[in-house]
N, C-alpha and C. Protein backbone atom coordinates (compact mmCIF):
# COMPACT_ATOMS: atom_id res chain seq x y z
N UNK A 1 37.86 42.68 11.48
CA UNK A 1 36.45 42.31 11.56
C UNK A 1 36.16 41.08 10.69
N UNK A 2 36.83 41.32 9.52
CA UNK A 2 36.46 40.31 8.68
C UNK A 2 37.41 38.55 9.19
N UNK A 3 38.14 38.82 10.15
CA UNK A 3 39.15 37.57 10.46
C UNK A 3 38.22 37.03 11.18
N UNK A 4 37.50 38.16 12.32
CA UNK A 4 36.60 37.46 13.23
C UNK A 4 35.31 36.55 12.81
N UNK A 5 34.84 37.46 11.77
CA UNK A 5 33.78 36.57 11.39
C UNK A 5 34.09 35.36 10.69
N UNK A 6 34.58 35.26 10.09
CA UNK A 6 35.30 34.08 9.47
C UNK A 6 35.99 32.91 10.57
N UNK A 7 36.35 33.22 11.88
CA UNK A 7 36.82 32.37 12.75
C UNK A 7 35.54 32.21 13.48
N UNK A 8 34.71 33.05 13.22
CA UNK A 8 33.06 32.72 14.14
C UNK A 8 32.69 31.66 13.29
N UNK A 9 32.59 32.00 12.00
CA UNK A 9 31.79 30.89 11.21
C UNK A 9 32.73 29.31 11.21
N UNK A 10 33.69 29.13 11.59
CA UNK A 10 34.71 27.70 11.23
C UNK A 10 33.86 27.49 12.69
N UNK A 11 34.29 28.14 13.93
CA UNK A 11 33.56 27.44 14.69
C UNK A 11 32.13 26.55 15.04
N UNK A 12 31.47 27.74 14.49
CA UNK A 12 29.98 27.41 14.27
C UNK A 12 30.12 25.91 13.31
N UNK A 13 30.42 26.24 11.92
CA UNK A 13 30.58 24.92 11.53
C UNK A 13 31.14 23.69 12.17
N UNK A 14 32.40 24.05 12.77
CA UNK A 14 33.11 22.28 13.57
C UNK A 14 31.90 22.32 14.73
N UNK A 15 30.93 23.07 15.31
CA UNK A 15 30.06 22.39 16.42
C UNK A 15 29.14 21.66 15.53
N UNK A 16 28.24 22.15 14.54
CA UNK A 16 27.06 21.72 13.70
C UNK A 16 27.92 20.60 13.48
N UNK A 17 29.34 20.24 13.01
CA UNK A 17 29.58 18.85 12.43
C UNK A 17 29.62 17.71 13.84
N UNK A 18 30.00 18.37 14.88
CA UNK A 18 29.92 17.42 16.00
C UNK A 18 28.44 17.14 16.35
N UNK A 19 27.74 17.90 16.36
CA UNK A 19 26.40 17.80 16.81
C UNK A 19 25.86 16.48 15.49
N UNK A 20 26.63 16.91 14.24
CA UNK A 20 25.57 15.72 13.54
C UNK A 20 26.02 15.15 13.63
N UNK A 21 27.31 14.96 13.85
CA UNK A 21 27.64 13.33 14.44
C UNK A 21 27.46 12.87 15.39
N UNK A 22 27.26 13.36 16.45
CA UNK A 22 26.76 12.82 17.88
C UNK A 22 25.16 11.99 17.24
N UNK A 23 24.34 13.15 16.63
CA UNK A 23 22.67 12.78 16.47
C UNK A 23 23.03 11.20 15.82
N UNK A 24 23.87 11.09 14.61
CA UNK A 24 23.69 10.06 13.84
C UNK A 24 24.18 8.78 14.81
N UNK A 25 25.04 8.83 15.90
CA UNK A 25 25.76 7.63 16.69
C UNK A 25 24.68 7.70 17.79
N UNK A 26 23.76 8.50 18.07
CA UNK A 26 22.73 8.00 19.09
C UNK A 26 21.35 7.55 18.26
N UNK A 27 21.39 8.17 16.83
CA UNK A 27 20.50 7.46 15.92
C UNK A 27 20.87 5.52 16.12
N UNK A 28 22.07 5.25 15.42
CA UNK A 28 22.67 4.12 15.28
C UNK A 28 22.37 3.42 16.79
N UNK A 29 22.73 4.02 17.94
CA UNK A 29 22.68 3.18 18.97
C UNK A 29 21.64 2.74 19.45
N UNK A 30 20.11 4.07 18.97
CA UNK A 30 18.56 3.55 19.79
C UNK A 30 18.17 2.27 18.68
N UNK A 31 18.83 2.85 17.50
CA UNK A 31 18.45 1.10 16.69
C UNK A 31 18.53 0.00 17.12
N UNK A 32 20.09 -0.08 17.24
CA UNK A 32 20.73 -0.91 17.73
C UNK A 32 19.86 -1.85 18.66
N UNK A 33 19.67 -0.98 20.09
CA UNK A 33 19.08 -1.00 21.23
C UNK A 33 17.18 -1.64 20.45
N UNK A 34 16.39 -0.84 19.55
CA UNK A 34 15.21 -1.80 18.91
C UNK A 34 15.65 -2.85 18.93
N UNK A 35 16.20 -3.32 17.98
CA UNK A 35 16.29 -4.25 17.38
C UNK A 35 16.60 -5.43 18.06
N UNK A 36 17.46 -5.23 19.20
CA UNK A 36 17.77 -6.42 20.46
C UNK A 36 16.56 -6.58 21.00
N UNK A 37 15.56 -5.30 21.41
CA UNK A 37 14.37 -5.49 22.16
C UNK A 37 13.88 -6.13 21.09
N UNK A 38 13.47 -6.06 19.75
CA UNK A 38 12.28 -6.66 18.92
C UNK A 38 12.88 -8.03 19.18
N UNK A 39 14.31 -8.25 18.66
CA UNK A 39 14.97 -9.59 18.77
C UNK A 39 13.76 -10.84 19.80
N UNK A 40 14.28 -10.18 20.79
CA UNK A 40 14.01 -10.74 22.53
C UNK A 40 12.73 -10.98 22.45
N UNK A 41 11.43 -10.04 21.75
CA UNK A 41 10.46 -10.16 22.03
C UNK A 41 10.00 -11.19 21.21
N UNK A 42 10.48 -11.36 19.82
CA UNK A 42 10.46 -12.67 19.16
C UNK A 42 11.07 -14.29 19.81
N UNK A 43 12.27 -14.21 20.19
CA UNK A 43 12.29 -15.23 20.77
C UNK A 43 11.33 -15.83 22.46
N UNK A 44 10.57 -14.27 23.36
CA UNK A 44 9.76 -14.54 24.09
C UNK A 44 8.77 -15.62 23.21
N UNK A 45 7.76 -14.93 22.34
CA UNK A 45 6.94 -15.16 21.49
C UNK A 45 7.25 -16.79 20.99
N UNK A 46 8.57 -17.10 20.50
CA UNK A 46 8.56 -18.49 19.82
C UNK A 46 8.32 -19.35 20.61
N UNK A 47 9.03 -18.82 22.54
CA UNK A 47 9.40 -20.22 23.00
C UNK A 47 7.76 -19.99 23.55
N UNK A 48 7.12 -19.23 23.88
CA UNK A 48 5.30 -19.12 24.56
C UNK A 48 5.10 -20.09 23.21
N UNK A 49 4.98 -20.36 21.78
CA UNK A 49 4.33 -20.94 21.08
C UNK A 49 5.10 -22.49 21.19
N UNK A 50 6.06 -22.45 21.75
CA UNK A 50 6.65 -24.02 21.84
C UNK A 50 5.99 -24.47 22.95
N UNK A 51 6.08 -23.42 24.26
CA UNK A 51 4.94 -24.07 25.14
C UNK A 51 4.09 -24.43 25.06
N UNK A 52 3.02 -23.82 24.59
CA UNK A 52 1.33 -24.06 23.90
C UNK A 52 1.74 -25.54 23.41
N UNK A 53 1.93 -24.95 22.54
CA UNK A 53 2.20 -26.92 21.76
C UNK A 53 2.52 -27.92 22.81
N UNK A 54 3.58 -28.12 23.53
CA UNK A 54 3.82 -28.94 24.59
C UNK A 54 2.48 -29.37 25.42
N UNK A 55 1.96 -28.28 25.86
CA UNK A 55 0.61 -28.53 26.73
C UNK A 55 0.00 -29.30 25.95
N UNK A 56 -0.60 -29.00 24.43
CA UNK A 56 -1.40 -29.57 23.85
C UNK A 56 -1.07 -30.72 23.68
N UNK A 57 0.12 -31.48 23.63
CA UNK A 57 0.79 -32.58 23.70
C UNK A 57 0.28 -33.25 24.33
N UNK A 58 0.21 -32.90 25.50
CA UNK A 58 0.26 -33.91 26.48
C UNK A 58 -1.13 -33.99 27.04
């Protein structure tokens, strides 16, 4: 009885350690994934303000 529970609990533990590692590499990847979108939305943003200017240029 006591082997079993003890081979219940290693299991239980190696899933909880996969599970937090999965959470933390899909943590890392939706960042990832921000940060290209914020990226992008800044360079939208610079080149709309290079336009403006151009118009006003001319």
């Amino acid at each position: 009885m006591k082997g079993l529970l003890r081979k219940v609990r290693s299991i239980f533990d190696t899933t909880i350690r996969i599970l937090v590692f999965c959470a933390v590499l899909v943590l890392i990847v939706a960042l990832d994934r921000f940060a290209f979108t914020d990226q992008r939305l800044l360079n939208i943003s610079r080149q709309a303000r290079v336009d403006l200017q151009q118009d006003m240029q001319s």
